[in-house]
Protein backbone atom coordinates (compact mmCIF):
# COMPACT_ATOMS: atom_id res chain seq x y z
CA UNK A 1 37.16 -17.35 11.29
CA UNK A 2 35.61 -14.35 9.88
CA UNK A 3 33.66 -16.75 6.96
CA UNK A 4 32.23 -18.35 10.39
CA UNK A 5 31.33 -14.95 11.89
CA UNK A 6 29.21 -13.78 8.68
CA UNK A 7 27.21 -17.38 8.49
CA UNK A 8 26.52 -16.77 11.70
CA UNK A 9 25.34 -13.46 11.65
CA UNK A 10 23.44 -14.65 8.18
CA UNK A 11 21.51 -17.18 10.35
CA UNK A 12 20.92 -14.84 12.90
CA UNK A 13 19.43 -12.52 9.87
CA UNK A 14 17.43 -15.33 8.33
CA UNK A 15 15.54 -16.19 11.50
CA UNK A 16 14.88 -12.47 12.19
CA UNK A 17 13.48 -12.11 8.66
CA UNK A 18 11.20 -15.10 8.92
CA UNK A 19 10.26 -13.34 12.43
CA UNK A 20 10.07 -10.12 10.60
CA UNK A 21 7.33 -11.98 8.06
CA UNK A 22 4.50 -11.47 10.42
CA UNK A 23 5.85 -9.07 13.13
CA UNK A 24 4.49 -5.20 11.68
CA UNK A 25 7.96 -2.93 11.79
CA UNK A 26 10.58 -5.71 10.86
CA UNK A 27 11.45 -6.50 7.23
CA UNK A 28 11.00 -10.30 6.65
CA UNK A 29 12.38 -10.08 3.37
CA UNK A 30 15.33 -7.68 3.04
CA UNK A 31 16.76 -8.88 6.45
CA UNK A 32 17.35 -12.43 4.75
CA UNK A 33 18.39 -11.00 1.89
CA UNK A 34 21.16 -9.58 4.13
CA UNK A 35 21.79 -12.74 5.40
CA UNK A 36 21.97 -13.98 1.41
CA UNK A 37 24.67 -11.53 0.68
CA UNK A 38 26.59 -11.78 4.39
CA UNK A 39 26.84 -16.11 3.43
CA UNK A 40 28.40 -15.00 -0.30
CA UNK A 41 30.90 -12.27 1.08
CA UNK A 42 31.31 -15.51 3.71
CA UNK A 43 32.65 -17.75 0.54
CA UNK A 44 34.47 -15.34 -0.76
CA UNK A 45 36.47 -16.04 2.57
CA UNK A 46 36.07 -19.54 2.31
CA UNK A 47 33.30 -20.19 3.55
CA UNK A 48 29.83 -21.54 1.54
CA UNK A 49 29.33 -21.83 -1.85
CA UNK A 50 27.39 -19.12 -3.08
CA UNK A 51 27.33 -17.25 -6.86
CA UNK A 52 26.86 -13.21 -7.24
CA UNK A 53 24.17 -14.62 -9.85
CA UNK A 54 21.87 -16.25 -6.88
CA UNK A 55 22.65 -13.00 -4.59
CA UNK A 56 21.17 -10.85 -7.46
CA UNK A 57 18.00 -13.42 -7.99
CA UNK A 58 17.09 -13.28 -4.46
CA UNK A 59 17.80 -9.39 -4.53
CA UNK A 60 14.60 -9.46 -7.09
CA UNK A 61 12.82 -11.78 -5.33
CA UNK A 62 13.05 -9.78 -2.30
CA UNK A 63 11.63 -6.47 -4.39
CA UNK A 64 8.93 -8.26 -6.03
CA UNK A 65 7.82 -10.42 -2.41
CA UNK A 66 8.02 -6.71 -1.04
CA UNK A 67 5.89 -4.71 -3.56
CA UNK A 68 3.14 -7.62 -3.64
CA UNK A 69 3.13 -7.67 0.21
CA UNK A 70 1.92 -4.14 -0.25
CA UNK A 71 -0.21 -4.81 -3.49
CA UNK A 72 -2.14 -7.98 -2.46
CA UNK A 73 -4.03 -6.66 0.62
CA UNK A 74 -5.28 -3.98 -0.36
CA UNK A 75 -6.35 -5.76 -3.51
CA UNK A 76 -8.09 -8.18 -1.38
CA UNK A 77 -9.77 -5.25 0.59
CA UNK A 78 -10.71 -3.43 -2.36
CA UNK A 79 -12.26 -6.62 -3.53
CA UNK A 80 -14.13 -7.39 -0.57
CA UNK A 81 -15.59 -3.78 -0.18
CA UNK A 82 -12.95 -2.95 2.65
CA UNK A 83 -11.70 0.53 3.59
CA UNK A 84 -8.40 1.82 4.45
CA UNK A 85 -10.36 2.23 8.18
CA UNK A 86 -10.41 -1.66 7.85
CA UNK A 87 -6.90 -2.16 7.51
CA UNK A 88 -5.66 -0.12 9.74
CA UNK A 89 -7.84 -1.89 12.31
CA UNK A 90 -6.31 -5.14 11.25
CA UNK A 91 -3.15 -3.89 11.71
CA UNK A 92 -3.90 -2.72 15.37
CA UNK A 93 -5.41 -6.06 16.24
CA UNK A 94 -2.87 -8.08 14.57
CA UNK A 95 0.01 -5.82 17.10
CA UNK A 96 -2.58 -6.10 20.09
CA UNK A 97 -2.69 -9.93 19.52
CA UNK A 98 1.30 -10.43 19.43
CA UNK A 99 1.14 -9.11 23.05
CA UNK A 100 -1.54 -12.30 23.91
CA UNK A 101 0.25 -14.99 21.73
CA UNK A 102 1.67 -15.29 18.69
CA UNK A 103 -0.87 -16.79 17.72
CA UNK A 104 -3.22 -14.25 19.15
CA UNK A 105 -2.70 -12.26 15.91
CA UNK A 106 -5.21 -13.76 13.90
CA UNK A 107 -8.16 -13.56 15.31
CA UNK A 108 -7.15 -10.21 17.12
CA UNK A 109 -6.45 -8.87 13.05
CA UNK A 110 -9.46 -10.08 12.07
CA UNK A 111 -11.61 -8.62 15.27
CA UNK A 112 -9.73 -5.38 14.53
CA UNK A 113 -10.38 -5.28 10.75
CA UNK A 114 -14.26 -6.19 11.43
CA UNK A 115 -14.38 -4.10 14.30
CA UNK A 116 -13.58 -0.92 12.24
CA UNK A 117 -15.82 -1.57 9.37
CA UNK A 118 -18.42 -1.95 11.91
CA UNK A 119 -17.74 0.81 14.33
CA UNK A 120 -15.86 3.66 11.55
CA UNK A 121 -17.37 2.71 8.38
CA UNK A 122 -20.69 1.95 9.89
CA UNK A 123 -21.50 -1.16 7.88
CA UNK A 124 -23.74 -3.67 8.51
CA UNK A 125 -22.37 -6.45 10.87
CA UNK A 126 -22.43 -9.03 7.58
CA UNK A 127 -20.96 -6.32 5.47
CA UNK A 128 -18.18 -5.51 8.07
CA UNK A 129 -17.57 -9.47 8.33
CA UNK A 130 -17.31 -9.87 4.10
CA UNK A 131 -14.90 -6.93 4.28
CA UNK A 132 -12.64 -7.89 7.47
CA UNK A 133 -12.25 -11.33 5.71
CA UNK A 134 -11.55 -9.79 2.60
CA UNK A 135 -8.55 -7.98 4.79
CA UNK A 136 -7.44 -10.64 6.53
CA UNK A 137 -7.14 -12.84 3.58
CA UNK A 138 -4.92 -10.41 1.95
CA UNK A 139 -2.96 -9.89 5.06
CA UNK A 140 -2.63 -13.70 5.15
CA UNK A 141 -1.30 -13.98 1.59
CA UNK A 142 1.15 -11.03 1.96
CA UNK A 143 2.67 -12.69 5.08
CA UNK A 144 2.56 -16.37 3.67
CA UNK A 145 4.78 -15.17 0.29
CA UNK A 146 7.39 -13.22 2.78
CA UNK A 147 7.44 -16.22 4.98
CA UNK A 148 7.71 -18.98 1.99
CA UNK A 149 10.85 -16.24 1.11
CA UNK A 150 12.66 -15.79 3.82
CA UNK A 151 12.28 -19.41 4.65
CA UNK A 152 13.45 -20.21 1.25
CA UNK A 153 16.28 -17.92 1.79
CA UNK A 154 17.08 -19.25 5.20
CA UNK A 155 17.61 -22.38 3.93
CA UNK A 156 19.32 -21.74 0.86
CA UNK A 157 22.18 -20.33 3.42
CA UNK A 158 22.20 -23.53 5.61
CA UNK A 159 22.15 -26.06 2.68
């Protein structure tokens, strides 16, 4: 029963973490890494099959997803001529745009990011485009290797 009660609540972890891949505030990563180490105390009650040696390699995998989902944007701003003013408008759009659609993130991140190079930085409006793509690129990447890992991680519970 209880081996039952952690898969569960390792699903339920997984799906919050691939959630938590785009959603600003939520942890994609360490939330399914949770879920990873709820489904091997779950076999050590009988449940799946699960070694402490794949725990530990998705513990790193979770660090190193983590500290290049902080090191790639900004890279990719830097490289593009962004600010931090560009981010942070990126940001804002991409949390205004989950209240359209999920989908509405996006475009609303990339509106924000060009809309504060524009308006703060006072770049030119093909400047403040080059660097709000430059953002959003980044942004993209940093979500897409959290998603690819909690996905990965989801589905390394369920199979």
């Amino acid at each position: 029963m209880w081996s039952t009660v952690l898969i569960v609540l390792a699903i339920i972890l997984c799906i919050t973490g691939i959630i938590g891949s785009v959603v600003p505030g939520l942890p994609g990563p360490p939330l399914s890494w949770v879920g990873v180490l709820l489904a091997y105390f779950s076999h050590k009650l009988g449940g799946a099959d699960m070694s402490m040696t794949s725990v530990l390699i998705w513990l790193g995998v979770t660090v190193v997803v983590s500290v290049l989902d902080y090191t790639i944007p900004a890279r990719f701003t830097k490289l593009a001529g962004g600010t931090k003013a560009g981010s942070t408008g990126a940001t804002i759009g991409m949390i205004l745009g989950l209240f359209l659609t999920p989908i509405g993130m996006i475009p609303c991140s990339l509106l924000g990011a060009f809309l504060a190079e524009w308006l703060q930085e006072n770049k030119s409006i093909g400047g403040a485009l080059k660097s709000a793509v430059g953002t959003f690129i980044g942004f993209m990447l940093g979500s897409g290797l959290k998603i690819i890992a909690s996905g990965t991680m989801f589905f390394y519970i369920l199979f």
